[in-house]
N, C-alpha and C. Protein backbone atom coordinates (compact mmCIF):
# COMPACT_ATOMS: atom_id res chain seq x y z
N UNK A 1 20.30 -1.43 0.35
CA UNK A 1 18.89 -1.22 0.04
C UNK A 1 18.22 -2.57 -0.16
N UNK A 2 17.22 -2.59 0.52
CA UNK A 2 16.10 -4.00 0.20
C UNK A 2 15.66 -3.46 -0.71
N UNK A 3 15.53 -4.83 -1.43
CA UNK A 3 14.09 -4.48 -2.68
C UNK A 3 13.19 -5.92 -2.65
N UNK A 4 11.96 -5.21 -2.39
CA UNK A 4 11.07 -6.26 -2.61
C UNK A 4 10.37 -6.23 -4.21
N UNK A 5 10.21 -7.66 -4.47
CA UNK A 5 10.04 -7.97 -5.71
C UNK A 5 8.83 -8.63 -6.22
N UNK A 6 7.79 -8.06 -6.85
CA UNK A 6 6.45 -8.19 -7.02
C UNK A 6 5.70 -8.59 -8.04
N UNK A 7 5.68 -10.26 -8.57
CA UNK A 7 5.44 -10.31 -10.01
C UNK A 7 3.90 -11.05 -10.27
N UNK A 8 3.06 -10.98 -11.35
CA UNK A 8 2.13 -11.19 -11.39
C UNK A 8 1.72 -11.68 -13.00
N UNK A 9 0.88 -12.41 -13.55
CA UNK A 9 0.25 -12.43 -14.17
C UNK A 9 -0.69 -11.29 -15.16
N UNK A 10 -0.66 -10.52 -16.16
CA UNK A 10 -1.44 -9.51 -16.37
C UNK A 10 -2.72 -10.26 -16.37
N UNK A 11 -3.44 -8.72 -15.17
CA UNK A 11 -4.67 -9.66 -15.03
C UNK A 11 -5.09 -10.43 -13.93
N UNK A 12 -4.35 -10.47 -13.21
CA UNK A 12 -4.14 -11.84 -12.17
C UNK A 12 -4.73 -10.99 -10.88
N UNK A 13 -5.10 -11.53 -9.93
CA UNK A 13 -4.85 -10.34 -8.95
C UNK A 13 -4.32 -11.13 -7.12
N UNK A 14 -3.61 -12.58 -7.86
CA UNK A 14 -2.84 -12.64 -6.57
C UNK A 14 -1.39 -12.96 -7.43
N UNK A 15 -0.57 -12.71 -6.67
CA UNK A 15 1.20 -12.66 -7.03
C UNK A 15 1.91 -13.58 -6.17
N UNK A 16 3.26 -12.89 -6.37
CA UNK A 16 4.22 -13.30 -5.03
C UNK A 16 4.98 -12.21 -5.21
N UNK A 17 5.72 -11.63 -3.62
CA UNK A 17 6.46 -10.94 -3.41
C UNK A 17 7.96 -11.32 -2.50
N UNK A 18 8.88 -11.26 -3.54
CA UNK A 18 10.45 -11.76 -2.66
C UNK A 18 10.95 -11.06 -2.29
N UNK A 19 11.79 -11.14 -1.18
CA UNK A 19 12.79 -10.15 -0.44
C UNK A 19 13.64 -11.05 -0.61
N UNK A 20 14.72 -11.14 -1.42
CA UNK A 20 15.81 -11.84 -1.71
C UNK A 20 15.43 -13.31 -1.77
N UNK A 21 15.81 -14.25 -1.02
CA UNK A 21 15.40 -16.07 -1.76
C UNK A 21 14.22 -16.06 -0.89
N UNK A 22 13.35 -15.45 -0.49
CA UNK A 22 12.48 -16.04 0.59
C UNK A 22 10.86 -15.13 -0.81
N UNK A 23 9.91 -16.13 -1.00
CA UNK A 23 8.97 -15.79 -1.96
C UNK A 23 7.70 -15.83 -1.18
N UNK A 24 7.03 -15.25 -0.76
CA UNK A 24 5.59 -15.21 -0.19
C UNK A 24 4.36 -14.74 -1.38
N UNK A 25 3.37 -15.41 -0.91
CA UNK A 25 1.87 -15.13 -1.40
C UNK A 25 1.07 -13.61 -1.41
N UNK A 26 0.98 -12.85 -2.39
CA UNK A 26 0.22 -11.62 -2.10
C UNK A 26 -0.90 -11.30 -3.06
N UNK A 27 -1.84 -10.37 -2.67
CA UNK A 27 -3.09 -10.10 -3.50
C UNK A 27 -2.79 -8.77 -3.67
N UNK A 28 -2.94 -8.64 -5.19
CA UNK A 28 -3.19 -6.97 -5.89
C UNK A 28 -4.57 -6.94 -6.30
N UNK A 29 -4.52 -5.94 -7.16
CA UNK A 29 -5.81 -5.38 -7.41
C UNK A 29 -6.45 -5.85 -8.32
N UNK A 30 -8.14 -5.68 -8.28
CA UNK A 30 -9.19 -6.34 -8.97
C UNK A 30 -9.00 -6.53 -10.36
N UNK A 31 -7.85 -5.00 -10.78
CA UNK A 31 -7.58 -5.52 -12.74
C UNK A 31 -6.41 -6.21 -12.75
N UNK A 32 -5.93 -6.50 -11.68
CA UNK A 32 -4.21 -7.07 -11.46
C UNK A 32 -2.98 -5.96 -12.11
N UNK A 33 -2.00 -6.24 -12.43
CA UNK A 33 -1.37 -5.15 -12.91
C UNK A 33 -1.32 -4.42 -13.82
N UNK A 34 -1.10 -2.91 -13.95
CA UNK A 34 -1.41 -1.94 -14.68
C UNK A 34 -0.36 -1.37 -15.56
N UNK A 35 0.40 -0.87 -16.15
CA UNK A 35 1.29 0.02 -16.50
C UNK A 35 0.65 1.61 -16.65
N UNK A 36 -0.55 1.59 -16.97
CA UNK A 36 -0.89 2.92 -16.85
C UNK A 36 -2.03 3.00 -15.65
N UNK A 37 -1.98 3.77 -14.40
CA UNK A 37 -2.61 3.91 -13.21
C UNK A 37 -3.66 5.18 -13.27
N UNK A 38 -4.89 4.58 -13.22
CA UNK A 38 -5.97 5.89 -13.46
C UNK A 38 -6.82 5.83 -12.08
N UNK A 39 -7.27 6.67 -11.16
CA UNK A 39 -7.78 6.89 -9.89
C UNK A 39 -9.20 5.75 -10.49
N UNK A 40 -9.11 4.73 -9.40
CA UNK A 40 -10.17 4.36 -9.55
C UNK A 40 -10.31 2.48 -10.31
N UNK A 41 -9.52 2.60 -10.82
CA UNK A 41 -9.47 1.14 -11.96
C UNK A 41 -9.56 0.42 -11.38
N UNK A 42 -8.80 -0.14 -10.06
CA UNK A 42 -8.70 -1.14 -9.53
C UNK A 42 -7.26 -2.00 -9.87
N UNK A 43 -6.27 -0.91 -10.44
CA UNK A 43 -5.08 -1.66 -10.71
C UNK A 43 -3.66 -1.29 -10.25
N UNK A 44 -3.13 -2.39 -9.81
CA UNK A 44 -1.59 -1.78 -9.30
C UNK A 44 -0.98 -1.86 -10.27
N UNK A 45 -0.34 -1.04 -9.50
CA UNK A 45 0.57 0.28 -10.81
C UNK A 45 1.96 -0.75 -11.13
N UNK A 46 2.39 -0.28 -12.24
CA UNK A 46 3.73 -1.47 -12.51
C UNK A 46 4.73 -0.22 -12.02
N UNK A 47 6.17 -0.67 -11.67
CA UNK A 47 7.08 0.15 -11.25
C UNK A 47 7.90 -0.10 -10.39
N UNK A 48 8.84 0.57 -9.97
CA UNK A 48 9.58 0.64 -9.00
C UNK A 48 9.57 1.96 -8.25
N UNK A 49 8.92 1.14 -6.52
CA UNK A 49 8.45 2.98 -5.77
C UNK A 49 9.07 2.61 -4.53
N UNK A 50 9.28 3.69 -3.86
CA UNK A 50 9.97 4.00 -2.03
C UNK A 50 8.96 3.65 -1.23
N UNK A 51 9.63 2.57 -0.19
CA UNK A 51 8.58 3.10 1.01
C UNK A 51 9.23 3.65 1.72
N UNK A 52 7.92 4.54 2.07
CA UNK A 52 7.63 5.86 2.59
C UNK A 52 7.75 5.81 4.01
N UNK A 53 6.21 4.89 4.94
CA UNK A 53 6.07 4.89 6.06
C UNK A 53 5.64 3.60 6.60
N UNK A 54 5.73 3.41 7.86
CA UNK A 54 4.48 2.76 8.28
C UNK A 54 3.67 2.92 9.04
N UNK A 55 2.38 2.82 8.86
CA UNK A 55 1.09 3.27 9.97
C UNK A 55 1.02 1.68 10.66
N UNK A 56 0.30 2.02 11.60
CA UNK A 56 -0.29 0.78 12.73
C UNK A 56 -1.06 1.40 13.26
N UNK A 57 -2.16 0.53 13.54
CA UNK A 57 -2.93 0.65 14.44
C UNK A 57 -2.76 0.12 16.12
N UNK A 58 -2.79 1.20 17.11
CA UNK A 58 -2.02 1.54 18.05
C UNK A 58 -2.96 0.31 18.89
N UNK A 59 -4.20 0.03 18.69
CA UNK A 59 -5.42 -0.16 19.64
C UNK A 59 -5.39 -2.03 19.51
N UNK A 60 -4.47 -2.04 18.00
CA UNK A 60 -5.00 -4.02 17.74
C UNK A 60 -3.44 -4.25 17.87
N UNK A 61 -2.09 -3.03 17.71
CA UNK A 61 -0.96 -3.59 17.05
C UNK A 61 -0.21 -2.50 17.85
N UNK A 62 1.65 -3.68 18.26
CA UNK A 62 2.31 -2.63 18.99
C UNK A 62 3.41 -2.17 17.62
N UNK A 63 4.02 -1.27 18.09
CA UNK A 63 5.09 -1.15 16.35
C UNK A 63 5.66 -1.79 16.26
N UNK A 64 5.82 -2.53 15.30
CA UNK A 64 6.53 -3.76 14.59
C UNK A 64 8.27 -3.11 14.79
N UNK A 65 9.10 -4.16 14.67
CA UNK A 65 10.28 -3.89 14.34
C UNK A 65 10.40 -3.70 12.89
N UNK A 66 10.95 -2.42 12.27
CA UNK A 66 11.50 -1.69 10.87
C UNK A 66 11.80 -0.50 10.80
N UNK A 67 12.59 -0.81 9.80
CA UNK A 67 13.32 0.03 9.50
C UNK A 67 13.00 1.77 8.91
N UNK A 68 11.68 1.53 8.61
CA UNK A 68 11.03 2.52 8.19
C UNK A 68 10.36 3.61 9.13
N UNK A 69 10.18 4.90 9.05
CA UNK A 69 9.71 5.50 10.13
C UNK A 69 8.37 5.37 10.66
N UNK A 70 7.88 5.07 11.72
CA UNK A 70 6.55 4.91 11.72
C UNK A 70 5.70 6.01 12.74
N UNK A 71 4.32 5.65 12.37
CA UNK A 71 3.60 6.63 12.56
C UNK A 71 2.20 5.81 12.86
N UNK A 72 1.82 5.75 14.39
CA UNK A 72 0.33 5.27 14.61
C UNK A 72 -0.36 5.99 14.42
N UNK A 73 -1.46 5.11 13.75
CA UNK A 73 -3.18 5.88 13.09
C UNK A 73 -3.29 6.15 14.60
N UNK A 74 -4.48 6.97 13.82
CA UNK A 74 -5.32 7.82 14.67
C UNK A 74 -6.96 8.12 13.87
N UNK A 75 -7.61 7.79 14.79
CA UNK A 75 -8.93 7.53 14.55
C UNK A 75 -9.69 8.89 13.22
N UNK A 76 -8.91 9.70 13.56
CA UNK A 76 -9.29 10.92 12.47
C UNK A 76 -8.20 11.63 10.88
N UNK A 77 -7.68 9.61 10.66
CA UNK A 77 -6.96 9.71 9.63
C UNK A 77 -7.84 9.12 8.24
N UNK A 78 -7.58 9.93 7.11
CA UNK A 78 -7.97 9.57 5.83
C UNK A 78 -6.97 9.72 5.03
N UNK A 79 -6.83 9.46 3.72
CA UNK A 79 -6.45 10.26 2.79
C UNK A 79 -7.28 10.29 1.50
N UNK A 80 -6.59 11.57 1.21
CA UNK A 80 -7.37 12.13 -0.04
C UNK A 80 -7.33 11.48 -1.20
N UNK A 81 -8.76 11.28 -1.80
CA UNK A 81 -8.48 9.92 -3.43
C UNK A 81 -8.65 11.08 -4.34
N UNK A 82 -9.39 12.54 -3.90
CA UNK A 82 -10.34 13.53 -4.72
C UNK A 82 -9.22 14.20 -5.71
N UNK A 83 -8.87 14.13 -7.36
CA UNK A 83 -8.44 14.60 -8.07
C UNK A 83 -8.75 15.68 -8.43
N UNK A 84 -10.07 16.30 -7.47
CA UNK A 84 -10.04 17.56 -7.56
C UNK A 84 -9.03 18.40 -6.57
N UNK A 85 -8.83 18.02 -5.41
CA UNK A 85 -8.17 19.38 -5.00
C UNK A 85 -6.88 18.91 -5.32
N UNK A 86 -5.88 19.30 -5.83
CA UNK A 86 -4.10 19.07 -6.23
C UNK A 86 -3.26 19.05 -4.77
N UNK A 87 -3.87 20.07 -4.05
CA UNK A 87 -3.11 19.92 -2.67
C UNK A 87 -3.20 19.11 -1.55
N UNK A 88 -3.75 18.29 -1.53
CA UNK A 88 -4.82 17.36 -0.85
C UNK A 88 -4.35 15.72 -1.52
N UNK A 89 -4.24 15.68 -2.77
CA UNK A 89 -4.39 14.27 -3.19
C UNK A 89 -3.42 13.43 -3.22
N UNK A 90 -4.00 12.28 -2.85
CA UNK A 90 -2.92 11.29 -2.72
C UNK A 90 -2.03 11.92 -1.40
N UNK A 91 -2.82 12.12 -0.36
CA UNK A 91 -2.19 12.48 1.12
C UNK A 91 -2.80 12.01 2.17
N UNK A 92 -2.26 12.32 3.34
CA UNK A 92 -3.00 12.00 4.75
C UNK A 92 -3.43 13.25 4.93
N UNK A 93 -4.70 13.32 5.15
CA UNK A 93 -5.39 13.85 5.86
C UNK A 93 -5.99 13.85 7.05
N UNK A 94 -7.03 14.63 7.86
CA UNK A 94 -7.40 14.83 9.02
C UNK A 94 -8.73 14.81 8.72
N UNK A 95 -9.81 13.93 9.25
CA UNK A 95 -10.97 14.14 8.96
C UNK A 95 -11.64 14.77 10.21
N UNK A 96 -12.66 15.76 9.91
CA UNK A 96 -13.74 15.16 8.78
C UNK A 96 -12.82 15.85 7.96
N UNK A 97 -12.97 15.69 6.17
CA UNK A 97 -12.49 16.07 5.29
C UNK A 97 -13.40 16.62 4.35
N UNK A 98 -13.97 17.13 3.39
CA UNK A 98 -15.31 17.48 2.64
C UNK A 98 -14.92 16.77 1.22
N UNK A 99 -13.74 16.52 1.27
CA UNK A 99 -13.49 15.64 -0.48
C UNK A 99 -13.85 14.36 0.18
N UNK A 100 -13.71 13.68 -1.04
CA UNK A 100 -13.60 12.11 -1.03
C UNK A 100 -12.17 11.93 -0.43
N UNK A 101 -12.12 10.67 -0.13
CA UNK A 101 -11.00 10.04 0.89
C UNK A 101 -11.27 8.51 1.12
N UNK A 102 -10.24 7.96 1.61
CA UNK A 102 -10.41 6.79 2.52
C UNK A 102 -10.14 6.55 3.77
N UNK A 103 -10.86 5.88 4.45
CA UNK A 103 -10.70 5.71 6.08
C UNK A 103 -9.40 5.29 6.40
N UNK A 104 -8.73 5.09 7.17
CA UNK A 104 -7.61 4.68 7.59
C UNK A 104 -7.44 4.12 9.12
N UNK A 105 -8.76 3.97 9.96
CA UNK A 105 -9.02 3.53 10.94
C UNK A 105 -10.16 2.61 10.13
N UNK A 106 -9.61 1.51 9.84
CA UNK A 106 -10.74 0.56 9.25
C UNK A 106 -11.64 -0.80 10.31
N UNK A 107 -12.32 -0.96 10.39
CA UNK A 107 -13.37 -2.08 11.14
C UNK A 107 -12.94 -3.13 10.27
N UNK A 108 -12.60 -3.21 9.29
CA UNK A 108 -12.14 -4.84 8.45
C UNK A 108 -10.72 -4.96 8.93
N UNK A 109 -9.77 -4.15 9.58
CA UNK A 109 -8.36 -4.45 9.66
C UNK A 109 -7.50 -4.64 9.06
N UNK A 110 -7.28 -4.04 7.63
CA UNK A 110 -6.87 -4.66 6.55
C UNK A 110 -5.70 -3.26 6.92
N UNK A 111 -5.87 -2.56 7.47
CA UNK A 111 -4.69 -1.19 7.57
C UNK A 111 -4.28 -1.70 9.11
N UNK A 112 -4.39 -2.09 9.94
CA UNK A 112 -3.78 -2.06 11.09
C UNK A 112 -1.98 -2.64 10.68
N UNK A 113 -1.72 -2.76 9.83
CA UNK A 113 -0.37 -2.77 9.56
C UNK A 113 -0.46 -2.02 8.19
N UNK A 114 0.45 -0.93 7.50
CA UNK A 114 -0.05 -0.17 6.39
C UNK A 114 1.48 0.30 5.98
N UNK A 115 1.56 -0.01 4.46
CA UNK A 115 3.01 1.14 4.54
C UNK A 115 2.70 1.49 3.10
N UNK A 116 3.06 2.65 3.27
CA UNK A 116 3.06 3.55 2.30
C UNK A 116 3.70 3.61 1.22
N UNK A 117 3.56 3.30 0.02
CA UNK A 117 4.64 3.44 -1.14
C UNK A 117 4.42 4.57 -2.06
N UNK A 118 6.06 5.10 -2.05
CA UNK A 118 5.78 6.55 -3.03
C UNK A 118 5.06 5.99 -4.30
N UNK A 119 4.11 6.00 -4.38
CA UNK A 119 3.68 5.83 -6.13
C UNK A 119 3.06 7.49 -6.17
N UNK A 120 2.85 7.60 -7.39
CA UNK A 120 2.70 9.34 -7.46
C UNK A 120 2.27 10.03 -6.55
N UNK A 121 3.10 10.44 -6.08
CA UNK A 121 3.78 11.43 -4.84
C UNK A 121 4.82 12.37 -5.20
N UNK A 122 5.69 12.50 -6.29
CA UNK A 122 6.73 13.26 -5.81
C UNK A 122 6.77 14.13 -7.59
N UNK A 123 6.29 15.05 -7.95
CA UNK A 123 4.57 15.35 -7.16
C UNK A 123 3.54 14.62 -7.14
N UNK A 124 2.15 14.52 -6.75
CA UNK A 124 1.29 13.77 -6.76
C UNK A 124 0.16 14.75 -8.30
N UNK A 125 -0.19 13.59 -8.92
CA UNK A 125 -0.83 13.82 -10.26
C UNK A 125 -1.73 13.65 -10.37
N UNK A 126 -2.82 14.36 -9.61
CA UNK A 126 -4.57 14.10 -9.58
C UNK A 126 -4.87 13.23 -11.07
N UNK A 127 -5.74 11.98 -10.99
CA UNK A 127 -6.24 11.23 -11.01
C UNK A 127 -5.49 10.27 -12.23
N UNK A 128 -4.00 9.89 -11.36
CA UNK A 128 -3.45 9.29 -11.53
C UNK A 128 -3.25 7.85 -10.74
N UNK A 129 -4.31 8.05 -9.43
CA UNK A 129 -4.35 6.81 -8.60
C UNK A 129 -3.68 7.57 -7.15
N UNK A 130 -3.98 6.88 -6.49
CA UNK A 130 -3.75 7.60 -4.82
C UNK A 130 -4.13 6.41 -3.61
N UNK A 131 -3.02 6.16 -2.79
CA UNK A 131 -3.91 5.27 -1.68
C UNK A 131 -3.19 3.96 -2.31
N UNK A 132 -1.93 4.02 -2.79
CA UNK A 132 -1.11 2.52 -3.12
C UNK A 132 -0.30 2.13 -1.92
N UNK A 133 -1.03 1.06 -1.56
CA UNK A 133 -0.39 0.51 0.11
C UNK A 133 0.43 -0.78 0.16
N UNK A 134 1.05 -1.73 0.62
CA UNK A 134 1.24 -2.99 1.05
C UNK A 134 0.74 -2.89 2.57
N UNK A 135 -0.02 -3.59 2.52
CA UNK A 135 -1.09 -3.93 3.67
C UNK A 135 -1.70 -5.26 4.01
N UNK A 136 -2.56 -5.52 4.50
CA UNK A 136 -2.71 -7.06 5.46
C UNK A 136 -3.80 -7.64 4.37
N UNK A 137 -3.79 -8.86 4.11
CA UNK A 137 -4.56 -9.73 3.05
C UNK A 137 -5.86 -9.57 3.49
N UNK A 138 -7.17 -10.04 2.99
CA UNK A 138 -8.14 -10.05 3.57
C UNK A 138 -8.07 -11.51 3.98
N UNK A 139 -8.57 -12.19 4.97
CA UNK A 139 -8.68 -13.96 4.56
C UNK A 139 -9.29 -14.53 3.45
N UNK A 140 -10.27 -14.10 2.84
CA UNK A 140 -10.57 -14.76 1.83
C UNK A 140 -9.73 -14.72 0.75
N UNK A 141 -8.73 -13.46 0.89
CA UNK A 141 -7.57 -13.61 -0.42
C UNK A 141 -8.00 -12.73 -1.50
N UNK A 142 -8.94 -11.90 -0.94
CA UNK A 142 -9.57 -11.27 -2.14
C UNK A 142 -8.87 -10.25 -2.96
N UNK A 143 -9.70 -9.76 -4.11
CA UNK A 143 -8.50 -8.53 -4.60
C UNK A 143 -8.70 -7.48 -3.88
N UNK A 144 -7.57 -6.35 -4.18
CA UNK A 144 -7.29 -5.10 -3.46
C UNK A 144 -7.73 -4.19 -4.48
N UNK A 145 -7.64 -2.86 -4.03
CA UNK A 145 -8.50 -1.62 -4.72
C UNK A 145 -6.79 -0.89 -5.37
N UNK A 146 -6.14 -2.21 -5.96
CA UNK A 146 -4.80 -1.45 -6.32
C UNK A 146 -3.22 -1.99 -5.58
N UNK A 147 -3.77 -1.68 -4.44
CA UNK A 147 -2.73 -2.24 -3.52
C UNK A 147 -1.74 -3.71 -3.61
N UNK A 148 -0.47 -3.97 -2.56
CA UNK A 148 -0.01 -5.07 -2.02
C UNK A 148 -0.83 -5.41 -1.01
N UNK A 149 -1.11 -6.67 -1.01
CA UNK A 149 -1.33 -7.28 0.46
C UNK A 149 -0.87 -8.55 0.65
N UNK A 150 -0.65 -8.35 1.76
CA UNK A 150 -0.18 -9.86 2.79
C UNK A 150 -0.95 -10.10 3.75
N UNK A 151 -0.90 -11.28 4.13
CA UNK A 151 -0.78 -12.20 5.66
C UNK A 151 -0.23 -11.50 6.94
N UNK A 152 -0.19 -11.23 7.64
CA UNK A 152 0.22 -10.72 8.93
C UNK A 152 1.65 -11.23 9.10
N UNK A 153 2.01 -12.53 9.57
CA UNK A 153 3.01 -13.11 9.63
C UNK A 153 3.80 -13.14 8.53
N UNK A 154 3.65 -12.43 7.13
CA UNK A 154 4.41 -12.37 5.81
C UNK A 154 4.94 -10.71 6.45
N UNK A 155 4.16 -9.71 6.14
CA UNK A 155 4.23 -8.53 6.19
C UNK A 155 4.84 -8.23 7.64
N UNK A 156 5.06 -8.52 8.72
CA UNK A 156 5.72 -8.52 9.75
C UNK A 156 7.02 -9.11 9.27
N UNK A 157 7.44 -10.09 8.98
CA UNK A 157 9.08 -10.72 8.22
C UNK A 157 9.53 -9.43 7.65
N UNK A 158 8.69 -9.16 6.70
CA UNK A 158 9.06 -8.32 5.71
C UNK A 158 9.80 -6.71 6.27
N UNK A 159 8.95 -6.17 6.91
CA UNK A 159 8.93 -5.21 7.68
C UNK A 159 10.57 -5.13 8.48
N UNK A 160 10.42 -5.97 8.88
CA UNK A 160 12.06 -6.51 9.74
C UNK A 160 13.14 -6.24 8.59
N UNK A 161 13.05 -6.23 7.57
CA UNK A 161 14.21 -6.21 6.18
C UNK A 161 14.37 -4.94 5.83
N UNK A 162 13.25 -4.45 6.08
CA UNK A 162 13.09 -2.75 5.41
C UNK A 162 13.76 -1.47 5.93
N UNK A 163 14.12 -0.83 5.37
CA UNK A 163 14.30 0.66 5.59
C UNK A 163 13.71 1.64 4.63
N UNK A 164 14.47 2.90 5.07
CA UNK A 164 14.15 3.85 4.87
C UNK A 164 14.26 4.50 3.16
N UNK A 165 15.77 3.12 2.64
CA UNK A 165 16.46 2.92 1.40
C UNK A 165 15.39 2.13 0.44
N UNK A 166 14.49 1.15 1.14
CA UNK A 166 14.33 -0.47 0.40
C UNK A 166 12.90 0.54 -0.53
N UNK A 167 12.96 -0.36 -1.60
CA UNK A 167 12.02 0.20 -2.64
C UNK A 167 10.99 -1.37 -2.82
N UNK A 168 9.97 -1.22 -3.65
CA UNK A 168 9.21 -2.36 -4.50
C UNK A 168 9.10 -1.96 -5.66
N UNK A 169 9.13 -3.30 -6.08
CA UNK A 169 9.57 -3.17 -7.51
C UNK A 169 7.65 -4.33 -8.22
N UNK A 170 7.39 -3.57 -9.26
CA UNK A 170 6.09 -4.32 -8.81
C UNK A 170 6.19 -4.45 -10.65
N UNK A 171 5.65 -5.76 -11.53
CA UNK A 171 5.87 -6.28 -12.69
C UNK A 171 5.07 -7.55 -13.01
N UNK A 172 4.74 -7.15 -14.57
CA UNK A 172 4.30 -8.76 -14.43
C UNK A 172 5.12 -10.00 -14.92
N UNK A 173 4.61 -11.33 -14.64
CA UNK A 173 5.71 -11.94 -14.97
C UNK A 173 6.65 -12.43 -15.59
């Protein structure tokens, strides 16, 4: 099992994330790290979670080599943020959708590489937070709405290490 390793500053909202001796640069979210995750805060969640999947975008990106199962977007993907419906949240969906959601065919590119980490999922706990990704940095480095992000050329390495086993482990420092 890989484990990637995610430590931060409380508060902070850029880190580093290791896959064994190799340490790269990443941006979390606007409150930096959380221990308690509420839909909406702006904070990644502290923990240790599965990844799940990976999405790509089929149109900018071919599938990366990993270990993880993957799955190209498609222009009529969202998922559900809405803590109202229980069956719906914190999922992929099919839009149009009538709840709230997020795009997943994005014009900023920040999902054309996307992987999914179980954070409450198994079950999912309306408005406990929904939509926790490791995904592509912005260039300016900015914070995330919660999330991991990387660099392209980080998150591609990374990807190559992973399976279906490898977890993140996300903490502050």
């Amino acid at each position: 099992m890989t484990l990637l390793t995610v430590r931060a500053a409380p508060g902070a909202t850029r880190g580093t994330l290791a896959v064994g001796e190799r340490v790269r640069p990443c941006a979390l979210g606007r409150s930096g790290v959380v221990a308690t995750k509420r839909e909406g805060d702006g904070g990644t969640p502290i923990g240790r979670f599965p990844l799940r999947r990976l999405f790509y975008r089929p149109d900018r990106e071919t599938a990366p080599a990993t270990g993880l199962p993957v799955l190209p977007l498609a222009e009529d993907h969202g998922w559900s943020d809405d803590p109202a419906d229980p069956l719906t949240y914190n999922r992929l969906v099919r839009l149009p959708f009538a709840l709230s959601h997020e795009r997943m065919w994005r014009d900023d590119g920040l999902y054309d590489l996307v992987v999914e980490l179980g954070y409450n999922d198994a079950p999912a706990r309306p408005g406990l937070g929904s939509a926790i990704f490791l995904h592509l940095a912005r260039p300016d480095w900015g914070p995330t709405e919660g999330c991991v992000a990387m660099t392209r050329d980080d998150l591609l390495a990374v990807l190559v290490a992973v399976g279906p086993e490898s977890a993140i482990e996300i903490s502050p420092a």
